[in-house]
N, C-alpha and C. Protein backbone atom coordinates (compact mmCIF):
# COMPACT_ATOMS: atom_id res chain seq x y z
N UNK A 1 32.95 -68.56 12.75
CA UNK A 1 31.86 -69.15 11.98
C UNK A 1 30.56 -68.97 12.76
N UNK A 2 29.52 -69.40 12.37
CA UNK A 2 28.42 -69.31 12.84
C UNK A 2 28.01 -70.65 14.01
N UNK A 3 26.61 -70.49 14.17
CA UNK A 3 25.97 -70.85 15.46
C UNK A 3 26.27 -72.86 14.78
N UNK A 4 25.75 -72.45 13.32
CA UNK A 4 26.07 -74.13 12.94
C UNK A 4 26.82 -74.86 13.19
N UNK A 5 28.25 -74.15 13.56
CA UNK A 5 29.51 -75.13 13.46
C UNK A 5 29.61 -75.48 15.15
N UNK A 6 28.42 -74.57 15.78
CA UNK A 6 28.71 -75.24 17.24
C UNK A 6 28.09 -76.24 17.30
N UNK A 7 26.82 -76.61 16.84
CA UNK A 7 26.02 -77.15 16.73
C UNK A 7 26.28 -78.36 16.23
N UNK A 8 26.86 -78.50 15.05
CA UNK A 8 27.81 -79.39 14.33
C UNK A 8 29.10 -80.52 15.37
N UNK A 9 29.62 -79.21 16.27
CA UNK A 9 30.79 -79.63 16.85
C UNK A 9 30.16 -80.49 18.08
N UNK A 10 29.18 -79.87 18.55
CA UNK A 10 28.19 -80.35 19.96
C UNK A 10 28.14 -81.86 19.38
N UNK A 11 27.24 -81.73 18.18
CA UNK A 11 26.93 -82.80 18.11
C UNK A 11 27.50 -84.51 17.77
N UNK A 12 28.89 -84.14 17.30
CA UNK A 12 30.20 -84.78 17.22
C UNK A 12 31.07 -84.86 18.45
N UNK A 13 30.75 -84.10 19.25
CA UNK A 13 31.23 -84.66 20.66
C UNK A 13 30.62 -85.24 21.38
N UNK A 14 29.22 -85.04 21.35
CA UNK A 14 28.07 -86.42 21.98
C UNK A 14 28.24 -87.45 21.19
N UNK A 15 28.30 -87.38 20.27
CA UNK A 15 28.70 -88.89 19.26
C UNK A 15 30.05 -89.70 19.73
N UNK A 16 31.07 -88.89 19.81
CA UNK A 16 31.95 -89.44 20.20
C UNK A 16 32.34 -89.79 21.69
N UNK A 17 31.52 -88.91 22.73
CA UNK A 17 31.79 -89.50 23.85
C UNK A 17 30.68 -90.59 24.30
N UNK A 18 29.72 -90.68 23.05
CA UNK A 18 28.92 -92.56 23.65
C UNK A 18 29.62 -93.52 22.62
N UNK A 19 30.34 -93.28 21.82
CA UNK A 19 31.50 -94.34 21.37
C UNK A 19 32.78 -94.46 22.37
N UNK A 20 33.29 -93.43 22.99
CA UNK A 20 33.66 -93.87 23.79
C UNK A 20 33.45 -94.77 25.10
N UNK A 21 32.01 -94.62 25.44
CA UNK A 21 31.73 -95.28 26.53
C UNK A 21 31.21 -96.95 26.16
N UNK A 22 30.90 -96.98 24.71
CA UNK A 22 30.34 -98.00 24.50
C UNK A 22 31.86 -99.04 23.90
N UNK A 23 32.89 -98.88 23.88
CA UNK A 23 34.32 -99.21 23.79
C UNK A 23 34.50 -99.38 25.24
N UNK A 24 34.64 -98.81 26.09
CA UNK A 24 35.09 -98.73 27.22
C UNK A 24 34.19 -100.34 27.97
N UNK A 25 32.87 -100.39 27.80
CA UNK A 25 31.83 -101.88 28.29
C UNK A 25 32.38 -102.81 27.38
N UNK A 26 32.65 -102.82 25.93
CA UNK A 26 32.72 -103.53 25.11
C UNK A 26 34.68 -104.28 25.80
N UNK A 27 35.27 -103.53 26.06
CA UNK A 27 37.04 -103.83 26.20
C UNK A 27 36.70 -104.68 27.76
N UNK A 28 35.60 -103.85 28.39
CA UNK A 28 35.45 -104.90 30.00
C UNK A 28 34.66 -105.93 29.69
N UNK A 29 33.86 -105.99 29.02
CA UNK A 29 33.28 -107.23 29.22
C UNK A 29 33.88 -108.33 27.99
N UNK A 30 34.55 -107.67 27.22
CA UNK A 30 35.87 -109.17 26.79
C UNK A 30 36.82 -108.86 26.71
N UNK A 31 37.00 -108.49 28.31
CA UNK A 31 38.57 -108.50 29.08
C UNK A 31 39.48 -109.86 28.32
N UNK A 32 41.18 -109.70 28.00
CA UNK A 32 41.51 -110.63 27.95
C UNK A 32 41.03 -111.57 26.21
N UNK A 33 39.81 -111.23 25.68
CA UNK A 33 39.52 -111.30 24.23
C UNK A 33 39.92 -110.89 23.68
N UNK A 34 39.93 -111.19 22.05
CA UNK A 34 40.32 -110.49 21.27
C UNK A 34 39.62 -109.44 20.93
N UNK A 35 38.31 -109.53 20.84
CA UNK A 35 37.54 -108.28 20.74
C UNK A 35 37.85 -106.86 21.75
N UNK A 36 38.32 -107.46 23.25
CA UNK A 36 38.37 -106.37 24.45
C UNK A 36 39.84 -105.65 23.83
N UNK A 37 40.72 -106.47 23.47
CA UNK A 37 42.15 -106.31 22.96
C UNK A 37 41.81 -104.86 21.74
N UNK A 38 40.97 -105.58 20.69
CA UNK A 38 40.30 -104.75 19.40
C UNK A 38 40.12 -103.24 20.36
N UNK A 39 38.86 -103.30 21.06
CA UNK A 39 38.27 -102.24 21.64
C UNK A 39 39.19 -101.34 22.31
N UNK A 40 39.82 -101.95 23.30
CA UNK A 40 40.89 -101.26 23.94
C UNK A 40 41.82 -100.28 22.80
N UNK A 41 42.24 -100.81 22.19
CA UNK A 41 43.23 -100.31 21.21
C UNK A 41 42.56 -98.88 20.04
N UNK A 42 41.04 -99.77 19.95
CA UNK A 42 40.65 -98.41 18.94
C UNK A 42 40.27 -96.81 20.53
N UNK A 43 39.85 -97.71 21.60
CA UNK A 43 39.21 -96.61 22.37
C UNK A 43 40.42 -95.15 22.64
N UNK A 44 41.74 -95.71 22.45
CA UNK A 44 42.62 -95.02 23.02
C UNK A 44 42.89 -94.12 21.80
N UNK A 45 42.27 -94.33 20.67
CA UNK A 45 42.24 -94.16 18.96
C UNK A 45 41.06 -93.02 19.20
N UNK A 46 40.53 -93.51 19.57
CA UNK A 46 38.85 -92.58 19.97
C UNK A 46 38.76 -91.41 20.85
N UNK A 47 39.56 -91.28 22.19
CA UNK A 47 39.82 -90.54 22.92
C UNK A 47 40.21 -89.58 22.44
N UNK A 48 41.69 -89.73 21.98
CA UNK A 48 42.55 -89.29 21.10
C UNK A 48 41.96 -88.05 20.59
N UNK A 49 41.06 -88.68 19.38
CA UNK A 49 40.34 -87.61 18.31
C UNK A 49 39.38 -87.05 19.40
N UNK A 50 38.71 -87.38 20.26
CA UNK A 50 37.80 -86.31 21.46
C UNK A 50 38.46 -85.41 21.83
N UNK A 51 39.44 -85.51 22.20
CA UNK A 51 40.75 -84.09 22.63
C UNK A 51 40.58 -83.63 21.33
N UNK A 52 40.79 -83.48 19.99
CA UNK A 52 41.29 -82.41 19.44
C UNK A 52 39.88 -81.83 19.04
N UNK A 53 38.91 -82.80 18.70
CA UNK A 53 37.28 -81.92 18.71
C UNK A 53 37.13 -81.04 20.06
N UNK A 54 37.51 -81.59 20.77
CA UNK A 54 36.92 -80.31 22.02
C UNK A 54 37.48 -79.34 22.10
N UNK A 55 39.06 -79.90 21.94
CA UNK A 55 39.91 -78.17 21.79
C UNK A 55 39.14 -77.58 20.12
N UNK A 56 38.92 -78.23 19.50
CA UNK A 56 38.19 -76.75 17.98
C UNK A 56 37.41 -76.83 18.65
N UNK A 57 35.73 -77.20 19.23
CA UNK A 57 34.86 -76.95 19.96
C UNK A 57 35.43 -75.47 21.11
N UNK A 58 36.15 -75.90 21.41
CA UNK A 58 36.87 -74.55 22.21
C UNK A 58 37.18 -73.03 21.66
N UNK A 59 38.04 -73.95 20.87
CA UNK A 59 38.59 -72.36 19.44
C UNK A 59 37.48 -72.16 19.20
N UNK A 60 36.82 -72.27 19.04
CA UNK A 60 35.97 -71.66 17.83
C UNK A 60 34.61 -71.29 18.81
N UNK A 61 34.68 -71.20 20.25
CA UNK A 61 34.29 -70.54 21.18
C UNK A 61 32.68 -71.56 21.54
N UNK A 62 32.61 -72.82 21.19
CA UNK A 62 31.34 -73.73 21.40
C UNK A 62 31.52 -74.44 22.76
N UNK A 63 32.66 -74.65 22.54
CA UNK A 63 32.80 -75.32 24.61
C UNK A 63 31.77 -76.90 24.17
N UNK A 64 31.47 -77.07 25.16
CA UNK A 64 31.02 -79.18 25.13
C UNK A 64 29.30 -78.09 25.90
N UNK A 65 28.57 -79.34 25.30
CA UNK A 65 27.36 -78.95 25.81
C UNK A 65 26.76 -80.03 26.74
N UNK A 66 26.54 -79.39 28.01
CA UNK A 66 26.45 -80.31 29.30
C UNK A 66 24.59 -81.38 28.89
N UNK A 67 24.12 -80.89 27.98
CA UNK A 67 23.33 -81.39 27.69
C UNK A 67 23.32 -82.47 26.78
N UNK A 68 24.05 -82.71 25.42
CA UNK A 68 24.31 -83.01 24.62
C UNK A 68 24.95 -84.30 25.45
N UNK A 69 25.75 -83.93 26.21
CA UNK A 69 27.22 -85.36 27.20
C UNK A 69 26.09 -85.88 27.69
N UNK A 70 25.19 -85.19 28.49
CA UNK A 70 24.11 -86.07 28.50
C UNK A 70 23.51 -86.90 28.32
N UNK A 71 23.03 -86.70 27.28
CA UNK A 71 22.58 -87.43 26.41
C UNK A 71 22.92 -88.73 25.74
N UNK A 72 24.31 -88.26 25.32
CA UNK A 72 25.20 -89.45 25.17
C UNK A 72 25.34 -90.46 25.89
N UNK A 73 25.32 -90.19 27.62
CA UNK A 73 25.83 -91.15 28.64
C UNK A 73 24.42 -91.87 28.88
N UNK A 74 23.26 -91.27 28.50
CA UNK A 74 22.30 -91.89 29.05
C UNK A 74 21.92 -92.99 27.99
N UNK A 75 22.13 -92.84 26.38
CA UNK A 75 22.03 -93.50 25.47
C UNK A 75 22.91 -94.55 25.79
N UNK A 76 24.56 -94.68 26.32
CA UNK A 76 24.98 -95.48 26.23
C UNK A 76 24.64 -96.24 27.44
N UNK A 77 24.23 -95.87 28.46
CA UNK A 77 23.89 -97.09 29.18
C UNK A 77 22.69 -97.98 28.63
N UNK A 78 21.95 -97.37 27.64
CA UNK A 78 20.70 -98.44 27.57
C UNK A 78 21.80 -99.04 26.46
N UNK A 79 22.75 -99.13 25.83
CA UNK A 79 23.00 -99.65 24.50
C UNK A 79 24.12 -100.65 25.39
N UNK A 80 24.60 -100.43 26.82
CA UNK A 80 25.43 -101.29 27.66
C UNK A 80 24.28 -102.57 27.91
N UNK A 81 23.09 -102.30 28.31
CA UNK A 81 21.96 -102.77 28.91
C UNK A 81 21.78 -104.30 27.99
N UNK A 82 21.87 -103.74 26.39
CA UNK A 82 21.23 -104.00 25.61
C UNK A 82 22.10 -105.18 25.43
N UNK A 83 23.59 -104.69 25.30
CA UNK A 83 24.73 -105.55 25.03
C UNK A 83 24.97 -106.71 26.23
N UNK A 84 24.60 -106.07 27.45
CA UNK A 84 25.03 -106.98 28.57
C UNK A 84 25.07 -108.52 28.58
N UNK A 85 26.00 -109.23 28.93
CA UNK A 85 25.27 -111.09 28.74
C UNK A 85 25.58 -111.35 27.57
N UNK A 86 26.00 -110.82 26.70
CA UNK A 86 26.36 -111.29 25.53
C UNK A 86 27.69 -112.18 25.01
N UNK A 87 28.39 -112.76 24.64
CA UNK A 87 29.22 -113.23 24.06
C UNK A 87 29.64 -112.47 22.67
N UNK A 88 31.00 -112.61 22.53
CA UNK A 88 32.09 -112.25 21.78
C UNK A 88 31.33 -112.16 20.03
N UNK A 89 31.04 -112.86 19.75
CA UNK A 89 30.68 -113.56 18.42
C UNK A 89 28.82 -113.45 18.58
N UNK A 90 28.14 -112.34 18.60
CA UNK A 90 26.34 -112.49 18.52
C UNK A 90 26.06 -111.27 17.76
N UNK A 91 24.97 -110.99 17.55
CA UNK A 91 24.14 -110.08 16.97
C UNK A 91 24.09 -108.86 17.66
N UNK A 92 24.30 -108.89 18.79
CA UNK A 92 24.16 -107.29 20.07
C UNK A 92 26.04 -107.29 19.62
N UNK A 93 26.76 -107.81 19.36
CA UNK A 93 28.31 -107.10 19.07
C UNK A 93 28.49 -106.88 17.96
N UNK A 94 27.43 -107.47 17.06
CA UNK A 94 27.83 -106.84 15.54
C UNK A 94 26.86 -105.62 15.05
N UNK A 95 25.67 -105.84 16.17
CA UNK A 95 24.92 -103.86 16.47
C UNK A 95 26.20 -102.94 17.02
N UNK A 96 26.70 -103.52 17.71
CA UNK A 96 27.66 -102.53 18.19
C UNK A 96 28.56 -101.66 17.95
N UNK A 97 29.18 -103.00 17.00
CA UNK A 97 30.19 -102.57 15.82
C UNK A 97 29.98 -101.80 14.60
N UNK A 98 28.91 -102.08 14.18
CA UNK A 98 28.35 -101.81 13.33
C UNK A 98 27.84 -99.89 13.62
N UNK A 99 27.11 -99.47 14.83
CA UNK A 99 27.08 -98.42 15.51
C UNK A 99 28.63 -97.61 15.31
N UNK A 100 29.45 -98.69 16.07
CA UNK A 100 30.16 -97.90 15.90
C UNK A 100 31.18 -97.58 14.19
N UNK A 101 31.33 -98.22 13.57
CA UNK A 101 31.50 -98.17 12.03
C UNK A 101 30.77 -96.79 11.45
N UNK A 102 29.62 -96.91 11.86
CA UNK A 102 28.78 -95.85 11.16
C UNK A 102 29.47 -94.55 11.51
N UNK A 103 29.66 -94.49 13.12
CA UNK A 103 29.82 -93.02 13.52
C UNK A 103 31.25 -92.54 13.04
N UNK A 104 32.30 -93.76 12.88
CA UNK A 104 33.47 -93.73 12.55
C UNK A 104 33.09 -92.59 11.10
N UNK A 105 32.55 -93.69 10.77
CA UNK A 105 32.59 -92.93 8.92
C UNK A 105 31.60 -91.36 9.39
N UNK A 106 30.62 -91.24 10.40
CA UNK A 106 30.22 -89.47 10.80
C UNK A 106 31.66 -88.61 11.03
N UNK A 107 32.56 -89.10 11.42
CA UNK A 107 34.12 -88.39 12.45
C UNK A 107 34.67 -88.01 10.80
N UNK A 108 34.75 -89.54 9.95
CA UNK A 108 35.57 -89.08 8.56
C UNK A 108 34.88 -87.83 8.14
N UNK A 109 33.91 -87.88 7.63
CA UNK A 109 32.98 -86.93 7.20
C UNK A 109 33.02 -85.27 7.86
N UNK A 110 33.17 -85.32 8.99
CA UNK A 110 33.20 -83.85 9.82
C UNK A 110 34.65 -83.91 10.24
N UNK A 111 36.07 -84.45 9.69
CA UNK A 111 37.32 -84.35 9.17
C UNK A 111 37.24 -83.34 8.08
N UNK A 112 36.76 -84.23 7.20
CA UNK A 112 36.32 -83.46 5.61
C UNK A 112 35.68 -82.03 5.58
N UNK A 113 34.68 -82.14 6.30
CA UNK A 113 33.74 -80.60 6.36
C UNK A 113 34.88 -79.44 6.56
N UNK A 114 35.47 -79.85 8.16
CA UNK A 114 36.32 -78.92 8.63
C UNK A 114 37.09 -78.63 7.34
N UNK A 115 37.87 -79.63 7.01
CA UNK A 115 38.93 -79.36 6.25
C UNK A 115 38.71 -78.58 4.71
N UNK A 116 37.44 -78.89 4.33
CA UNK A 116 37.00 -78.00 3.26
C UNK A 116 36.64 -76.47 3.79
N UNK A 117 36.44 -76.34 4.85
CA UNK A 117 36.06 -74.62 5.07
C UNK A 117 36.99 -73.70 5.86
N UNK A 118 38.69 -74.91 6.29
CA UNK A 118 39.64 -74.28 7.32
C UNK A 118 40.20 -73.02 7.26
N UNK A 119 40.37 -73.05 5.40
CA UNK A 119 40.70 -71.85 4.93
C UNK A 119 40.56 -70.18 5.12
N UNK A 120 38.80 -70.13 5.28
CA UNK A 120 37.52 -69.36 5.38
C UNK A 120 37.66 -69.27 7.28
N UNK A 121 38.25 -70.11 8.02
CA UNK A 121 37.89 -69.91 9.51
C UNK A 121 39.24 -69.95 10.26
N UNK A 122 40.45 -69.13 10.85
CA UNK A 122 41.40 -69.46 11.31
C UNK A 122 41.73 -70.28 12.55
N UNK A 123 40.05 -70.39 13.17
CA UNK A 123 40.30 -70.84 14.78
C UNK A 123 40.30 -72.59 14.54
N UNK A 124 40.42 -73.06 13.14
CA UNK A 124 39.87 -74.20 12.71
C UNK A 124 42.04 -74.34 11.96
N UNK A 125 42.51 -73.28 12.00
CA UNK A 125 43.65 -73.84 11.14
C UNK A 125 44.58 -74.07 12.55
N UNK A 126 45.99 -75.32 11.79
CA UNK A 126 46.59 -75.56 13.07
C UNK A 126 46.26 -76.64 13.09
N UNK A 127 45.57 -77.42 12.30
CA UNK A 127 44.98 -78.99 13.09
C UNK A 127 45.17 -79.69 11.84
N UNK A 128 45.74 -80.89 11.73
CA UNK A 128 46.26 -81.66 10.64
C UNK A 128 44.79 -82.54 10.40
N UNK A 129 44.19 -81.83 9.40
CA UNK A 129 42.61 -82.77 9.39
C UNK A 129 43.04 -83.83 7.92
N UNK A 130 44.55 -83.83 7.19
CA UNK A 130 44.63 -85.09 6.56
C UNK A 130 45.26 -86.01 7.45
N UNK A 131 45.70 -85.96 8.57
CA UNK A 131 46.09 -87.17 9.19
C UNK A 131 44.99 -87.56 9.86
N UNK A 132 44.00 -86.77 10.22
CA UNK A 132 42.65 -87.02 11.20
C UNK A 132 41.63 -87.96 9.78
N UNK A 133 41.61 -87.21 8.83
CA UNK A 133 41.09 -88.14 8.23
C UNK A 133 41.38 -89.38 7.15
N UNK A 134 42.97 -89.74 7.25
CA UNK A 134 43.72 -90.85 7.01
C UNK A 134 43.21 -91.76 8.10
N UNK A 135 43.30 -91.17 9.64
CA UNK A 135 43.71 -92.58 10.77
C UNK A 135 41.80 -92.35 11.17
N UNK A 136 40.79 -91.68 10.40
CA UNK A 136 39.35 -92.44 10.37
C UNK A 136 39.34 -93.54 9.56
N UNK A 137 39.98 -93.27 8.54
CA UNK A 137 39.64 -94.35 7.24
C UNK A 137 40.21 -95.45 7.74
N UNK A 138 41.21 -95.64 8.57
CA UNK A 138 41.53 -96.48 9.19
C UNK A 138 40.80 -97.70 9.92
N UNK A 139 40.57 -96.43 10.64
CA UNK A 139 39.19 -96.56 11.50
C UNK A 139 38.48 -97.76 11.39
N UNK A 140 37.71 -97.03 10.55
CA UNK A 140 36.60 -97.39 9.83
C UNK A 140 36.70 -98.88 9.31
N UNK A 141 38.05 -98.83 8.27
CA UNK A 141 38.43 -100.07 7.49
C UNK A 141 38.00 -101.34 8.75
N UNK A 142 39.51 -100.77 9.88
CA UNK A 142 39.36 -102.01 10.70
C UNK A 142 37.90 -102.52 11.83
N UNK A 143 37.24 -101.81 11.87
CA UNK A 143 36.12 -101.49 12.74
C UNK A 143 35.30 -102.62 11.23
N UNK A 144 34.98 -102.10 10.34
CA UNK A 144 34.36 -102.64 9.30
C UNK A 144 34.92 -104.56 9.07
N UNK A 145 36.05 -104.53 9.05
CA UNK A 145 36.63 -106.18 9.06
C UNK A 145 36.27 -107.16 10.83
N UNK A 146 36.35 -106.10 11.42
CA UNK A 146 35.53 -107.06 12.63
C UNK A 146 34.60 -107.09 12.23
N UNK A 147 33.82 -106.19 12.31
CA UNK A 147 31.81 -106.55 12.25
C UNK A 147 31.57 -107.69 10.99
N UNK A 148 32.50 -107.67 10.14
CA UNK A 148 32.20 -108.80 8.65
C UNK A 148 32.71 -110.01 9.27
N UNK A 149 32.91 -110.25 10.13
CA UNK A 149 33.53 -111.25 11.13
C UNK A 149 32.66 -111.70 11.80
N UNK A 150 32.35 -111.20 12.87
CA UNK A 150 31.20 -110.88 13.69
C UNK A 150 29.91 -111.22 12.77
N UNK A 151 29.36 -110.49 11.76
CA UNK A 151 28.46 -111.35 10.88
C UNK A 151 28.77 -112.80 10.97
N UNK A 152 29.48 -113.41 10.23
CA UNK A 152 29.32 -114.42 9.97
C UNK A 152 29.07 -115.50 10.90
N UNK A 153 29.21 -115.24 12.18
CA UNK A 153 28.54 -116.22 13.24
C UNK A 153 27.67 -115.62 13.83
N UNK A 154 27.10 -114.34 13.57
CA UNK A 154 25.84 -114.01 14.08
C UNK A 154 24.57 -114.16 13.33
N UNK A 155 25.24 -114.31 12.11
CA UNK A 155 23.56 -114.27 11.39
C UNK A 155 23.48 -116.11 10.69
N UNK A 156 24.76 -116.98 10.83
CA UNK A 156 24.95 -118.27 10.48
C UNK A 156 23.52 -119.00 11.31
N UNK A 157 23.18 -119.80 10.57
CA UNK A 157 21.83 -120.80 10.91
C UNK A 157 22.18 -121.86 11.80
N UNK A 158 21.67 -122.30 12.90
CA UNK A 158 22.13 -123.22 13.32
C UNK A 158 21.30 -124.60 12.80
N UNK A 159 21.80 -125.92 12.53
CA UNK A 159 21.47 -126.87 12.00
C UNK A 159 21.16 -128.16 12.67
């Protein structure tokens, strides 16, 4: 394929490796929570799908862009920064969640892409993109039922 799909792929692996890092602060700093419990469990969910983007990033001859990881790591420390001091149940964990929800549903979405053009590209076939994009929707669902959680004592009035 063309220069797009590296570009595409680059940019889905910087996405996904500052969700990873922002899972990784989120599971330490509510060690022992249910939220760190939550995080832990999706991060290993998250990883997961980073291995098989980097290997098509690979196939398909794009490799990880040392700039792009960059980028990512430097974003997630200000978004660690941002979160720091916080408690389980506030407004900086339902940004978080919410961040991450969104990108979840970017991963479903570039599941889908791939899988609509696998046909047309062979270095892209070989990769089960309906189970990749079954266990986003997943994802997503459960990522989406925390943060509606998380709302409700972050944006509740105090009296």
């Amino acid at each position: 394929m063309s220069e797009a799909l590296a570009i595409y792929l680059h940019d889905h692996l910087a996405g996904a490796s500052l969700a990873i890092e922002l899972l990784k602060s989120m599971r330490d700093q509510h060690s022992g929570a249910p939220l760190g419990e939550f995080a832990a469990t999706l991060l290993a969910e998250i990883e997961a799908d980073h291995v098989v983007l980097r290997a098509l990033a690979e196939r398909t001859g794009s490799g990880s862009s040392a700039v792009k990881q960059l980028g990512a790591w430097l974003t997630e420390k200000v978004s660690r920064l941002k979160l720091s001091g916080q408690s389980e149940n506030d407004f900086r964990t339902f940004e978080a969640l919410e961040f991450l929800q969104l990108g979840i549903h970017g991963k479903w979405a570039l599941w889908r892409a791939l899988d609509a053009v696998v046909a047309k590209d062979v270095r892209l076939q070989g990769t089960d993109f309906a189970n990749l994009i079954a266990r986003a929707e997943l994802q997503e669902a459960e990522v989406e039922h925390r943060r509606l959680e998380v709302a409700q004592v972050a944006f509740s009035s105090v009296n």
